[in-house]
N, C-alpha and C. Protein backbone atom coordinates (compact mmCIF):
# COMPACT_ATOMS: atom_id res chain seq x y z
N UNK A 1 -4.34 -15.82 4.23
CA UNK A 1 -3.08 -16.38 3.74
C UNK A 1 -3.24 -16.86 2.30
N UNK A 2 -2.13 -16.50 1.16
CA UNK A 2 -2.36 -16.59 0.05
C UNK A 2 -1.22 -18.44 0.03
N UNK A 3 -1.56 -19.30 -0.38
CA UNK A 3 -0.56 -20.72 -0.64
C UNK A 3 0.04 -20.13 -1.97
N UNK A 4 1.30 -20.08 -2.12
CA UNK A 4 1.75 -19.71 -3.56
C UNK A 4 2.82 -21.04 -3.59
N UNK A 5 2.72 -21.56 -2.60
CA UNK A 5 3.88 -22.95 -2.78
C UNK A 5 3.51 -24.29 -2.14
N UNK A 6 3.70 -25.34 -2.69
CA UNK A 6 3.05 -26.90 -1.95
C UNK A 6 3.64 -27.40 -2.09
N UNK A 7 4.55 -28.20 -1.53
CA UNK A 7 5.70 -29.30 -2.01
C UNK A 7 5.38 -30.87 -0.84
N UNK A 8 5.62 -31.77 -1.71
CA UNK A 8 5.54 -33.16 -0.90
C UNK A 8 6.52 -33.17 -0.22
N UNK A 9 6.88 -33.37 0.79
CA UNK A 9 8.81 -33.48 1.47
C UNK A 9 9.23 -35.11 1.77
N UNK A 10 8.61 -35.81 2.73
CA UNK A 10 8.67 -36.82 2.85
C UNK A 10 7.80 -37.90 3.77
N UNK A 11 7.40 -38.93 3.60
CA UNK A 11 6.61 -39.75 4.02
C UNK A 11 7.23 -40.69 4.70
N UNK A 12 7.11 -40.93 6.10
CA UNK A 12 7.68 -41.68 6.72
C UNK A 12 6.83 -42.45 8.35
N UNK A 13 6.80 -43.65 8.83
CA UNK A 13 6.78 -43.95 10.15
C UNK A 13 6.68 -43.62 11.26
N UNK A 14 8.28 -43.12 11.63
CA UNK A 14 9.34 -42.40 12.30
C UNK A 14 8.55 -40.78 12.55
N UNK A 15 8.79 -41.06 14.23
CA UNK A 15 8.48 -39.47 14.21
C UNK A 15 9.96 -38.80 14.31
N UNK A 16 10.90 -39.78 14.49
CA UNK A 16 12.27 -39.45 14.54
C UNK A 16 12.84 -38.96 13.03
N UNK A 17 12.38 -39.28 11.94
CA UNK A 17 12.56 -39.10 10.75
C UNK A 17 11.85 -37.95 10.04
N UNK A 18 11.13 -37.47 10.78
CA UNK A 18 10.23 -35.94 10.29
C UNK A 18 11.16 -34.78 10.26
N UNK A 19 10.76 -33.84 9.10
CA UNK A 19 11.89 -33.25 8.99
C UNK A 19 12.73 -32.15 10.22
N UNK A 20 13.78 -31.70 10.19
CA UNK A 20 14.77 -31.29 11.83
C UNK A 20 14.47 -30.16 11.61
N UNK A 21 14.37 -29.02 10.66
CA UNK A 21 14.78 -27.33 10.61
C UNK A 21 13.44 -26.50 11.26
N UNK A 22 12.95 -27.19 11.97
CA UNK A 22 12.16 -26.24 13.11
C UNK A 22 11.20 -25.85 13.05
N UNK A 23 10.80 -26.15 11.61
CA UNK A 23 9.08 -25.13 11.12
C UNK A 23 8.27 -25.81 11.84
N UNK A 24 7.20 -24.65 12.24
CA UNK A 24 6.00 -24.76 12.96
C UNK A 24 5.01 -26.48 12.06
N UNK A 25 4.52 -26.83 12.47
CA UNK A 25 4.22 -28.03 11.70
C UNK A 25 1.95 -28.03 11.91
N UNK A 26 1.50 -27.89 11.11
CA UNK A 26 -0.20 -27.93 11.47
C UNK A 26 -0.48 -29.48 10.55
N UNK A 27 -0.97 -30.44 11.42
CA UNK A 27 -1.46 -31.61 11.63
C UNK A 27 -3.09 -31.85 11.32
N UNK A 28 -3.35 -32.66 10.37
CA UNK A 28 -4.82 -32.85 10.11
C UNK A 28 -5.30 -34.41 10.32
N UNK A 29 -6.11 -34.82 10.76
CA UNK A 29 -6.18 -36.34 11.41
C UNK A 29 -7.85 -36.64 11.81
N UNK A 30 -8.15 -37.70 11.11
CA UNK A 30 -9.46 -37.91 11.31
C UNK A 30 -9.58 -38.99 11.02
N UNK A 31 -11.21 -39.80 11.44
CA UNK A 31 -11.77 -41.07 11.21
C UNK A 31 -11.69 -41.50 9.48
N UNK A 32 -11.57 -42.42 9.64
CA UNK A 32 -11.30 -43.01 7.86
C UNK A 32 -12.95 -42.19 7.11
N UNK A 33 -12.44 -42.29 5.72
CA UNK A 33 -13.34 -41.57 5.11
C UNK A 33 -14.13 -40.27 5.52
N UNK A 34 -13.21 -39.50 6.22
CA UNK A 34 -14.06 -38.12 6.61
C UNK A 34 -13.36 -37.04 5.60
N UNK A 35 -12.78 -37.06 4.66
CA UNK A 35 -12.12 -36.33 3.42
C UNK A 35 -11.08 -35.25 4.13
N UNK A 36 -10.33 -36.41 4.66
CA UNK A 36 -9.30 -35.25 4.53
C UNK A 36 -8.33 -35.24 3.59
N UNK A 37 -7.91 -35.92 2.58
CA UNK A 37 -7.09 -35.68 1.83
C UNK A 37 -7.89 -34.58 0.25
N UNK A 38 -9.27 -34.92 0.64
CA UNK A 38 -9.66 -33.72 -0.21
C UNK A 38 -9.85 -32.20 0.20
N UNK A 39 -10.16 -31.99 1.81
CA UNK A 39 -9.46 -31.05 2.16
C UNK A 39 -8.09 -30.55 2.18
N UNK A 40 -7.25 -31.45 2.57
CA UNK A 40 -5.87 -30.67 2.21
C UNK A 40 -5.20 -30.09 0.77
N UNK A 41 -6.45 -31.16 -0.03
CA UNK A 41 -5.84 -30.45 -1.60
C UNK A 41 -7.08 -29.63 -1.71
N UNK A 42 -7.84 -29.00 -1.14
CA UNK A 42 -8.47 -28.17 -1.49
C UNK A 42 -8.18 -26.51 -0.53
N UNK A 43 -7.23 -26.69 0.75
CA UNK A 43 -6.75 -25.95 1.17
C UNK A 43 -5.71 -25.30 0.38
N UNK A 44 -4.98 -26.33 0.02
CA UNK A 44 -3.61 -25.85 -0.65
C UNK A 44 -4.25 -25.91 -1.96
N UNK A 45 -5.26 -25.75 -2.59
CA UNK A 45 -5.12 -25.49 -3.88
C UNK A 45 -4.94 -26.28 -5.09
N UNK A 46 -4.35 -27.62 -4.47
CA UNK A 46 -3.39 -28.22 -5.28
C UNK A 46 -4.34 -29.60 -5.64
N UNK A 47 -4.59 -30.20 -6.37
CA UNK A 47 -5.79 -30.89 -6.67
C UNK A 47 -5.28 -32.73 -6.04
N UNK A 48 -4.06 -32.59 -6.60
CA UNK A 48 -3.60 -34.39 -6.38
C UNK A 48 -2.28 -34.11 -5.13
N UNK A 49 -1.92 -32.97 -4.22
CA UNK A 49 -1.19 -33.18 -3.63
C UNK A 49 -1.19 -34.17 -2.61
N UNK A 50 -2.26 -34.44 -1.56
CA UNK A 50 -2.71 -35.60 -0.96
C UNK A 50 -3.50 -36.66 -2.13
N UNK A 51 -3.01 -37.77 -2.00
CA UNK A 51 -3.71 -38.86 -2.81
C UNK A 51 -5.17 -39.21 -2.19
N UNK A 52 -6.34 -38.89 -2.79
CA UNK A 52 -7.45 -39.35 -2.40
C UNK A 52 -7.97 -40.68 -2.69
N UNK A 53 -8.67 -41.40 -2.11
CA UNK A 53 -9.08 -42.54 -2.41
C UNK A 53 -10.57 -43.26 -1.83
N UNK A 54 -11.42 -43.89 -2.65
CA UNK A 54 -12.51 -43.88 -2.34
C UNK A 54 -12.44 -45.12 -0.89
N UNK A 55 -11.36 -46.33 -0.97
CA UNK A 55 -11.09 -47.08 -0.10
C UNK A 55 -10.26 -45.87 1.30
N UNK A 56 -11.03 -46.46 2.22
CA UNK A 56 -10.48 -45.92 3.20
C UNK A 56 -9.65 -46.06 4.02
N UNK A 57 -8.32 -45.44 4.81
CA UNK A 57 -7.05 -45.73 4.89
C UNK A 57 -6.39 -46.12 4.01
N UNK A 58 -6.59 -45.26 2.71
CA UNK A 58 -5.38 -44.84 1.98
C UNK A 58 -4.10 -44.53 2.96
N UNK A 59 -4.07 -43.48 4.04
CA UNK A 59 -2.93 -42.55 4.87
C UNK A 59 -2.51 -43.61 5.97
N UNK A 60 -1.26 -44.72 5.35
CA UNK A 60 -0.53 -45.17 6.51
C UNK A 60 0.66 -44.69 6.88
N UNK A 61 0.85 -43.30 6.54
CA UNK A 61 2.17 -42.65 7.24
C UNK A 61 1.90 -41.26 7.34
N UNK A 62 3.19 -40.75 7.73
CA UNK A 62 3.14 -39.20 8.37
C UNK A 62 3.78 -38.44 7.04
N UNK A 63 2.58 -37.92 6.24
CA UNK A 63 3.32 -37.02 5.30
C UNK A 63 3.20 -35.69 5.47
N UNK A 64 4.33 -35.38 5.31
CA UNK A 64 5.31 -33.90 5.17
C UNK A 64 4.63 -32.91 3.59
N UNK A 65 3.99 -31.70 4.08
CA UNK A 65 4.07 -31.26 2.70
C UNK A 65 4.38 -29.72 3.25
N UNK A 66 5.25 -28.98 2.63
CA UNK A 66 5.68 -27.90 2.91
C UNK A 66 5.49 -26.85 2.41
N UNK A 67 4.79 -25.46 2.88
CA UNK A 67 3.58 -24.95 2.60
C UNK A 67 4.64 -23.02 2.61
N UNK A 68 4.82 -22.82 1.20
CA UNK A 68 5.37 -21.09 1.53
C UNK A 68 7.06 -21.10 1.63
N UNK A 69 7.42 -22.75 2.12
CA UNK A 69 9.02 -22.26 2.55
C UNK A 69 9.11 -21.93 4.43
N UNK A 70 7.53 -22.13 5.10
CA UNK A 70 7.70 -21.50 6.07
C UNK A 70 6.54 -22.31 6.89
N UNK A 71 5.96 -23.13 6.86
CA UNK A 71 5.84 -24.22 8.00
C UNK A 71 5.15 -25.27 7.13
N UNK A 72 4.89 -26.70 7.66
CA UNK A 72 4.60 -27.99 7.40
C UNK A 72 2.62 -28.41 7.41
N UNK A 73 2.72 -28.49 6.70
CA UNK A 73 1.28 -29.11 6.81
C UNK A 73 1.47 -30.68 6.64
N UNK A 74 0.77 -31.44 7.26
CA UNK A 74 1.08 -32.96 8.26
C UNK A 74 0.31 -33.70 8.03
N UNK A 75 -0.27 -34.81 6.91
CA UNK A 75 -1.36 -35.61 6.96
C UNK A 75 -0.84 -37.18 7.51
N UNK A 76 -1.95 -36.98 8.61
CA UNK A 76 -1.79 -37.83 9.77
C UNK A 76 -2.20 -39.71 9.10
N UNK A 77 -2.14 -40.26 9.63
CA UNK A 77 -3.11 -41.66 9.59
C UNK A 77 -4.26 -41.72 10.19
N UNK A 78 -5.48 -42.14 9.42
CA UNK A 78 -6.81 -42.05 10.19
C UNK A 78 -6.51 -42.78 11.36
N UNK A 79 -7.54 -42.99 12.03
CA UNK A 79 -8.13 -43.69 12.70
C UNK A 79 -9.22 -44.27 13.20
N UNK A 80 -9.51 -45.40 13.43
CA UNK A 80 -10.89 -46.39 13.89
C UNK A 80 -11.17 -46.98 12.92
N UNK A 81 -10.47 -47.31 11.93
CA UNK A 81 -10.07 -48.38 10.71
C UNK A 81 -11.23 -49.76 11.24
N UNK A 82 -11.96 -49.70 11.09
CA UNK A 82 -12.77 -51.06 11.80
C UNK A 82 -12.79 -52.22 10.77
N UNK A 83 -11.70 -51.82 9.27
CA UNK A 83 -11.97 -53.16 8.72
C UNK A 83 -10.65 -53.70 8.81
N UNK A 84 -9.49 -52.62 9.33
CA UNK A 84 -8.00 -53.09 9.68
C UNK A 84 -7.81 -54.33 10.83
N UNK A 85 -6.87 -54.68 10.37
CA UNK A 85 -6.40 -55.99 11.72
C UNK A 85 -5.77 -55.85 12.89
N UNK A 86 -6.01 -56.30 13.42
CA UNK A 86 -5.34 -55.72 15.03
C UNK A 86 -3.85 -55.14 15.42
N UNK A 87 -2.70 -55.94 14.23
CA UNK A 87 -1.73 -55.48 14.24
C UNK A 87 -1.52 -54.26 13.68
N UNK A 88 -2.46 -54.07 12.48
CA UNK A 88 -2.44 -52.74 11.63
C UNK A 88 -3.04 -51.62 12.71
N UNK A 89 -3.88 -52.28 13.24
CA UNK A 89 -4.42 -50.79 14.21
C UNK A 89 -3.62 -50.07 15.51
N UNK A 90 -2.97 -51.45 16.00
CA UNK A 90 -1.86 -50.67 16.67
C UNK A 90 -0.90 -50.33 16.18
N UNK A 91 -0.26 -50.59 14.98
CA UNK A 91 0.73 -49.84 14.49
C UNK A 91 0.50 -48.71 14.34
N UNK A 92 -0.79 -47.99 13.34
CA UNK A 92 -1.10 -47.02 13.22
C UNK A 92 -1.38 -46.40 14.71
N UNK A 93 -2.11 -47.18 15.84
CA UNK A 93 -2.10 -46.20 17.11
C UNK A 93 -0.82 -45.50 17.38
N UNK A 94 0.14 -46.01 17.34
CA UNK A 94 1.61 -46.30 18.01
C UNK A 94 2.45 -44.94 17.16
N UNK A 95 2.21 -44.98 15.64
CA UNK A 95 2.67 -43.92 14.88
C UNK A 95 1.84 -42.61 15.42
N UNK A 96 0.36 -42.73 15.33
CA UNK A 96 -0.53 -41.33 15.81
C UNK A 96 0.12 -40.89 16.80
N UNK A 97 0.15 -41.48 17.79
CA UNK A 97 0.60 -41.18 19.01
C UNK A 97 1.94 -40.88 19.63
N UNK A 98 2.56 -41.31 18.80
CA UNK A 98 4.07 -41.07 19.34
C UNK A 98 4.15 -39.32 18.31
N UNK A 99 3.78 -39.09 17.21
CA UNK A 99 3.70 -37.99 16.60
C UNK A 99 3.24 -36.80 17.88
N UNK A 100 1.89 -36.72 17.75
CA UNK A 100 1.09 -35.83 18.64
C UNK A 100 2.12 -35.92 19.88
N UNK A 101 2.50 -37.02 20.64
CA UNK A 101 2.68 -36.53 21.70
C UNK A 101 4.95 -36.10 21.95
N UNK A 102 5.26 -36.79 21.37
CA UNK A 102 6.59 -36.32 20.91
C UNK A 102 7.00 -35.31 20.53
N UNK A 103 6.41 -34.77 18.94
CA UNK A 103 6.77 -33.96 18.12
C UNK A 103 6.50 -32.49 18.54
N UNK A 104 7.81 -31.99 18.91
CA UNK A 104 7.93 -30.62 19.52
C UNK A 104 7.44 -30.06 18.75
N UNK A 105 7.67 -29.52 17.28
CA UNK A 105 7.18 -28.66 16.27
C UNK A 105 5.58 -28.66 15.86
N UNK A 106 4.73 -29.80 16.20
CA UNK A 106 3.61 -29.62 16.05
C UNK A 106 2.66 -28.66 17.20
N UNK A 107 2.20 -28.11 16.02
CA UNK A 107 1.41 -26.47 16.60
C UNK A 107 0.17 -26.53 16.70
N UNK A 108 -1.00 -26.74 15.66
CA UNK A 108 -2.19 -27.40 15.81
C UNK A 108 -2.22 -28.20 15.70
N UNK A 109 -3.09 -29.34 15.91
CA UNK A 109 -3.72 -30.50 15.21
C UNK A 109 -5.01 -30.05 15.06
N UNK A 110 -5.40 -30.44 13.81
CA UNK A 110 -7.24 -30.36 13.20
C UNK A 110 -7.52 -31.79 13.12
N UNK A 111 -8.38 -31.64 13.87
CA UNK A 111 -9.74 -32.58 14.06
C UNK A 111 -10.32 -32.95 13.12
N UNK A 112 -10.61 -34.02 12.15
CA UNK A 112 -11.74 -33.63 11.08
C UNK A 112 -12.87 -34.57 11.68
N UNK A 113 -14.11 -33.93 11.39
CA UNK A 113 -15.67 -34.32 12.30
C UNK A 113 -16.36 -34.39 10.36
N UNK A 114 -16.82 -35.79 10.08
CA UNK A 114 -17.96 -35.53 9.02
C UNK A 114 -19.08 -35.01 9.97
N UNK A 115 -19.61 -33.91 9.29
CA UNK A 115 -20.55 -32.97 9.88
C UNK A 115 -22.13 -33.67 9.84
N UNK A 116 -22.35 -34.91 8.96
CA UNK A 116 -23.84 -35.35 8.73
C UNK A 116 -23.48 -36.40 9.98
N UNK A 117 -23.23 -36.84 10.42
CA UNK A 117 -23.13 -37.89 11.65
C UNK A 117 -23.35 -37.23 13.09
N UNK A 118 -23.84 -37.67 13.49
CA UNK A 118 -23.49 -37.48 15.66
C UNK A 118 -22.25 -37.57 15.62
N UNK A 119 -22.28 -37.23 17.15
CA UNK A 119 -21.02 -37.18 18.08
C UNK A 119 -20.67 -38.96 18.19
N UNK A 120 -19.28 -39.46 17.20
CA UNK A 120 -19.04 -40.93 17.85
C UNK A 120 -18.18 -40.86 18.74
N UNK A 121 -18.73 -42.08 19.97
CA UNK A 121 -17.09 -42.35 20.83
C UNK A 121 -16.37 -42.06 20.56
N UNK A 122 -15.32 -42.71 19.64
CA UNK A 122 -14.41 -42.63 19.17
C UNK A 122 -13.76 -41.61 18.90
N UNK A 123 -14.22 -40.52 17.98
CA UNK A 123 -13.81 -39.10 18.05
C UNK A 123 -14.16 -38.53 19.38
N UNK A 124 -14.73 -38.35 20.64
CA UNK A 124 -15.10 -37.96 21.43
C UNK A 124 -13.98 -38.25 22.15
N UNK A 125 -13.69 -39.11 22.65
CA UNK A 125 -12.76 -40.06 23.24
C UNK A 125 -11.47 -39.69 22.56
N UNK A 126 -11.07 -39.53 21.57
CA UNK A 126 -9.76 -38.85 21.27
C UNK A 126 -9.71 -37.48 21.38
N UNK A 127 -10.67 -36.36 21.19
CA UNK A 127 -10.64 -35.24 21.90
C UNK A 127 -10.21 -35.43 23.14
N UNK A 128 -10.72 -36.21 24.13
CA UNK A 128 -11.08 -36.58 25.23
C UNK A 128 -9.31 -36.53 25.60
N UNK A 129 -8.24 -37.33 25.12
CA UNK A 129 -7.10 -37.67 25.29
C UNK A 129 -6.29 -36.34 24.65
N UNK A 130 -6.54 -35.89 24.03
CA UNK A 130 -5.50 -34.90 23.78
C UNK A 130 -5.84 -33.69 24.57
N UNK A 131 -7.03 -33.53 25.15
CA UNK A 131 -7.07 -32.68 25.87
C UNK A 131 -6.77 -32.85 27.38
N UNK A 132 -6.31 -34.21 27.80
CA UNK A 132 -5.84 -34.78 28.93
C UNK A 132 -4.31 -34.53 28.93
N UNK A 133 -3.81 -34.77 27.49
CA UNK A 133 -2.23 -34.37 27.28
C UNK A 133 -1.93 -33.57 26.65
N UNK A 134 -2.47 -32.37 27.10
CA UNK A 134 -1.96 -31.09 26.35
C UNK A 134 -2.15 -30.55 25.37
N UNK A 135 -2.67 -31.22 24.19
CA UNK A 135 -2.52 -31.23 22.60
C UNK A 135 -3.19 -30.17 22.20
N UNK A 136 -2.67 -29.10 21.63
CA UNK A 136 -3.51 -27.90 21.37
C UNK A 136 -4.05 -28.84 20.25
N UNK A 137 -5.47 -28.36 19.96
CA UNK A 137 -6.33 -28.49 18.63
C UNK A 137 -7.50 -28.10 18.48
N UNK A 138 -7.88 -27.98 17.48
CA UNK A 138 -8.74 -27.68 16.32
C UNK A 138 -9.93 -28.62 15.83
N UNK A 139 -11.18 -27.91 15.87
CA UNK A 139 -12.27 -29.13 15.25
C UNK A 139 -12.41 -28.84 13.46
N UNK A 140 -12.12 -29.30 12.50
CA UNK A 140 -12.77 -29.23 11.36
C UNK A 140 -14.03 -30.04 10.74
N UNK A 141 -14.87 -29.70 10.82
CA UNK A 141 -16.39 -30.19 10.23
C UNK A 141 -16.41 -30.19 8.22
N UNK A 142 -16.34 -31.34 8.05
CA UNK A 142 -15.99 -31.56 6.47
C UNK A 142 -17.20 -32.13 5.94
N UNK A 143 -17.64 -31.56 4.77
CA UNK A 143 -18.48 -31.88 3.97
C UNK A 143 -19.65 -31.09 3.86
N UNK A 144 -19.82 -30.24 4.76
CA UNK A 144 -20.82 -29.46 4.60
C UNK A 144 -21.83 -29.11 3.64
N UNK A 145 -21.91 -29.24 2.52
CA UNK A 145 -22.40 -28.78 1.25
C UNK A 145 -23.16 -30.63 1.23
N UNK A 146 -22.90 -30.99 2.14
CA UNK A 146 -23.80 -32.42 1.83
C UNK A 146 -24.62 -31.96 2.81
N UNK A 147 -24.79 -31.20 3.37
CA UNK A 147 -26.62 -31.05 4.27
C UNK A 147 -26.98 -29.81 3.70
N UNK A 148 -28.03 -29.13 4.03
CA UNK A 148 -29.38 -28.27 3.88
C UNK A 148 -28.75 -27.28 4.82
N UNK A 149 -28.60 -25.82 4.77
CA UNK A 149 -28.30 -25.13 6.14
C UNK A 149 -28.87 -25.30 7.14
N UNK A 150 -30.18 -25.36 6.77
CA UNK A 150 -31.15 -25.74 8.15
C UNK A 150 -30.43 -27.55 9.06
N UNK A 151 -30.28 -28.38 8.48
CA UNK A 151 -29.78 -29.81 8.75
C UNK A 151 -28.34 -29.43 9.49
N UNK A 152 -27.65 -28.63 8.82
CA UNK A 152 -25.99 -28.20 9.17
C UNK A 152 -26.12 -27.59 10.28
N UNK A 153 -27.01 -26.93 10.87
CA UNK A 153 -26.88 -25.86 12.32
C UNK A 153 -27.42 -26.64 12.99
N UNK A 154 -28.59 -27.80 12.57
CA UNK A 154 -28.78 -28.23 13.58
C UNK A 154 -27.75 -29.31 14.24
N UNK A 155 -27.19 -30.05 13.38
CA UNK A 155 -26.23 -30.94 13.82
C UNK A 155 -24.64 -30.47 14.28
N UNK A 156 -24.37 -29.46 13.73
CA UNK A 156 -23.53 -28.77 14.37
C UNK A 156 -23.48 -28.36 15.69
N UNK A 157 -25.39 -27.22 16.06
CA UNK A 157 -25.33 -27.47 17.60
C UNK A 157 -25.78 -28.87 18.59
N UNK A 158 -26.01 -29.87 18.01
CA UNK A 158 -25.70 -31.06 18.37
C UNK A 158 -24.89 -31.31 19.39
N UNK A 159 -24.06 -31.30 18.27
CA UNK A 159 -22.20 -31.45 18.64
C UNK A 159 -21.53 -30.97 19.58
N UNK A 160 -21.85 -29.46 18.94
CA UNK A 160 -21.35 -28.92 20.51
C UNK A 160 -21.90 -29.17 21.66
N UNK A 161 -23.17 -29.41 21.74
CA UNK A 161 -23.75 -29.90 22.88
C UNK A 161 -23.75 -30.67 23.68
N UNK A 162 -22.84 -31.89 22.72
CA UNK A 162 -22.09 -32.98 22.93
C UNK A 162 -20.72 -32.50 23.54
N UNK A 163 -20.67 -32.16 22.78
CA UNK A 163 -18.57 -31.22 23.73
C UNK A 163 -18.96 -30.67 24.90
N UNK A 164 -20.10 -30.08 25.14
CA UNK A 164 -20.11 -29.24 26.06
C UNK A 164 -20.28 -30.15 27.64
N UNK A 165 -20.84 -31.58 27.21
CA UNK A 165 -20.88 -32.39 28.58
C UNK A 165 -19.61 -32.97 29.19
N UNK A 166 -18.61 -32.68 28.36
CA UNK A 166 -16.88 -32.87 28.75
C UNK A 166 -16.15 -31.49 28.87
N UNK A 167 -16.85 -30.69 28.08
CA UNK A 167 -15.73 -29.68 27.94
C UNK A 167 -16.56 -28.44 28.32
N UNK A 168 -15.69 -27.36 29.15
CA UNK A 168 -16.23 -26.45 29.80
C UNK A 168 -16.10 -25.08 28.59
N UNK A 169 -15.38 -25.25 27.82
CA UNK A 169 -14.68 -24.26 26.74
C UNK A 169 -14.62 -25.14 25.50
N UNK A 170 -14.82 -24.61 24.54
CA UNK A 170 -14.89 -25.73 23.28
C UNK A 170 -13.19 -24.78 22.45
N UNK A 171 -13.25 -25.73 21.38
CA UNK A 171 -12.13 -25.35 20.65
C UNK A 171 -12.36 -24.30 19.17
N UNK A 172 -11.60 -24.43 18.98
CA UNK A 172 -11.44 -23.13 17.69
C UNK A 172 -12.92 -24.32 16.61
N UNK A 173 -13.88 -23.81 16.07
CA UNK A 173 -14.61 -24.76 15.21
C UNK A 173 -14.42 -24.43 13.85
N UNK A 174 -14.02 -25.23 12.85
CA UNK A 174 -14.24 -24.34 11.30
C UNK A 174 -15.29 -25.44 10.69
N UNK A 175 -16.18 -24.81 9.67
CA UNK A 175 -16.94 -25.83 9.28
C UNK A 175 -16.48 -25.50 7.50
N UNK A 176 -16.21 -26.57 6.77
CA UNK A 176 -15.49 -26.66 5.55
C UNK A 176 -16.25 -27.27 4.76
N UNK A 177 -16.59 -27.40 2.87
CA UNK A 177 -16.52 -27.99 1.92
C UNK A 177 -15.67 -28.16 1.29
N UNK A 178 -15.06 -29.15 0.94
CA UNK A 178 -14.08 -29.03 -0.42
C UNK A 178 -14.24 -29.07 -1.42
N UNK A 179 -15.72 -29.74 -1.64
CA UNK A 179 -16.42 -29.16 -2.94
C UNK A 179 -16.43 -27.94 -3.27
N UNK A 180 -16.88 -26.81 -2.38
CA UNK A 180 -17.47 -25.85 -2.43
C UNK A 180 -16.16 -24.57 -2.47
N UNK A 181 -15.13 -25.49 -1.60
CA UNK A 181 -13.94 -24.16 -1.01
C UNK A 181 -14.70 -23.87 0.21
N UNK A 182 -15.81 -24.01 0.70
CA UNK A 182 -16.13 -23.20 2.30
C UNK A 182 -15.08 -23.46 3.96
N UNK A 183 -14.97 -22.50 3.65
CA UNK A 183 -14.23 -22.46 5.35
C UNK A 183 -13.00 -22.20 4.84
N UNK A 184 -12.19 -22.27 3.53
CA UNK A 184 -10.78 -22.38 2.98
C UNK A 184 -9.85 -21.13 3.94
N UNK A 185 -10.41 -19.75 3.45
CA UNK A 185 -9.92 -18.95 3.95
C UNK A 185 -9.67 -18.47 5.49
N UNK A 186 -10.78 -19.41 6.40
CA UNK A 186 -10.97 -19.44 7.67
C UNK A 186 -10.04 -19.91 8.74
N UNK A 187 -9.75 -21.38 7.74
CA UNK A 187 -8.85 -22.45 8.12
C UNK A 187 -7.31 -22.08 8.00
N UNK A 188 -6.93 -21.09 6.85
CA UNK A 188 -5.62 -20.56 6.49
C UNK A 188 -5.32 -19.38 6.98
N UNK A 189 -5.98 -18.59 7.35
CA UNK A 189 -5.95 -17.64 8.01
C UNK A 189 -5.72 -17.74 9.82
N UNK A 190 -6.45 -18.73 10.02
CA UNK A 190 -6.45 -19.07 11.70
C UNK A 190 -4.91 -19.71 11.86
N UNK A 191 -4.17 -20.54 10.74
CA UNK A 191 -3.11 -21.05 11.09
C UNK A 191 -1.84 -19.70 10.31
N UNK A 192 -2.05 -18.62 9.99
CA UNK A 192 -1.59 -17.66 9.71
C UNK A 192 -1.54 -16.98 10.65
N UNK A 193 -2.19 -17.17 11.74
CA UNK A 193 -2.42 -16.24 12.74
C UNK A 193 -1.79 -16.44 14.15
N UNK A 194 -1.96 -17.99 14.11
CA UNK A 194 -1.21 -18.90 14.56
C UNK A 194 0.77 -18.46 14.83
N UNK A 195 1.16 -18.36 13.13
CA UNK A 195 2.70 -18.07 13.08
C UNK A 195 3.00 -17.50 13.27
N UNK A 196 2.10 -16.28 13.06
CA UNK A 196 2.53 -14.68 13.33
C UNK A 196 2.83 -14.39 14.75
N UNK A 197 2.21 -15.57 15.78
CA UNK A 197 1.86 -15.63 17.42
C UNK A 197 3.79 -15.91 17.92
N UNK A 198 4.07 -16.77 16.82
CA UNK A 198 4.81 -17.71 17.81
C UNK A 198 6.58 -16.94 17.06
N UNK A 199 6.21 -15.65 15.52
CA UNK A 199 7.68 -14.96 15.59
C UNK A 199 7.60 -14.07 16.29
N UNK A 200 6.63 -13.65 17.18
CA UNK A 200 6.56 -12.35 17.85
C UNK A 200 8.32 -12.59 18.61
């Protein structure tokens, strides 16, 4: 898939307020500081379309960016904020969740996994729930170009090894840099493949 278009649409709360005209919608959502806003501007090309920030939970809403004229790319609110306050963390639970599990138009959700870490609860445990409620998704492994290949396969099959004591079938895996661009074409192509599924 070639991006020849990126537009911001709107940032909002409300999963009631996301936009109505039907496009397929692909969702990206991960633990604070696992780069996803430098993946999404390194997917799309676009250098400052997601605001990056070295403080983590920059992303307290559901932004809309609209990708071709022809479906939504979705940057979620992290989660497991451990320096947020209790009210902030359930708000943000309350927004994650009413999204994922409401929002008819959402098609994937991507996972983002920093790839130099183990398997945490926390991400485990939210796999854990969306695969209890339905939630089609996606693992993305970010940062890659920060280990050694040899370090990257091993912790990668780690991981799965880790999935594999919950899960009998694992999910679609992409492993990404955004330094580098790795996985770019993998990641756009799989959700290209995706649309083509659902005008049949």
């Amino acid at each position: 898939m070639e991006i020849k278009k990126a537009e911001f649409v709107i940032s909002n709360t409300d999963v009631k307020a996301c936009p109505t005209n039907g496009l397929p919608e692909y969702a990206f959502i991960g633990r604070s500081n696992v780069g996803k806003s430098s993946l999404i501007n390194m997917l799309t090309n676009r250098k400052g379309l997601a605001k990056t920030s070295s403080k983590p939970g920059k992303t307290l809403l559901i932004n809309h960016f609209i990708i071709n004229d022809e479906w939504y790319l979705v940057d979620l609110p992290g989660y497991g904020y451990a320096t947020a306050g209790k009210a902030t963390r359930e708000k943000l639970k309350k927004i994650i969740e009413s999204y994922i599990l409401f929002r008819e138009e959402l098609t994937c959700l991507f996972v983002l996994i920093d790839c130099r870490h183990e398997a945490q609860p926390i991400d485990l445990e939210f796999m854990e729930w969306l695969g209890v409620s339905g939630v089609p998704f996606s693992i993305i492994f970010t940062k890659a170009d920060k280990l050694s290949r040899s370090s990257l396969n091993d912790s990668l099959n780690a991981y799965k090894e880790k999935l594999f004591e919950k899960w009998e079938e694992l999910p679609p895996l992409f492993v990404t840099s955004s330094e580098k661009g790795d996985g770019r074409m993998e990641v756009l192509d799989y959700i290209e493949s995706i649309s083509n599924d659902i005008k049949k």
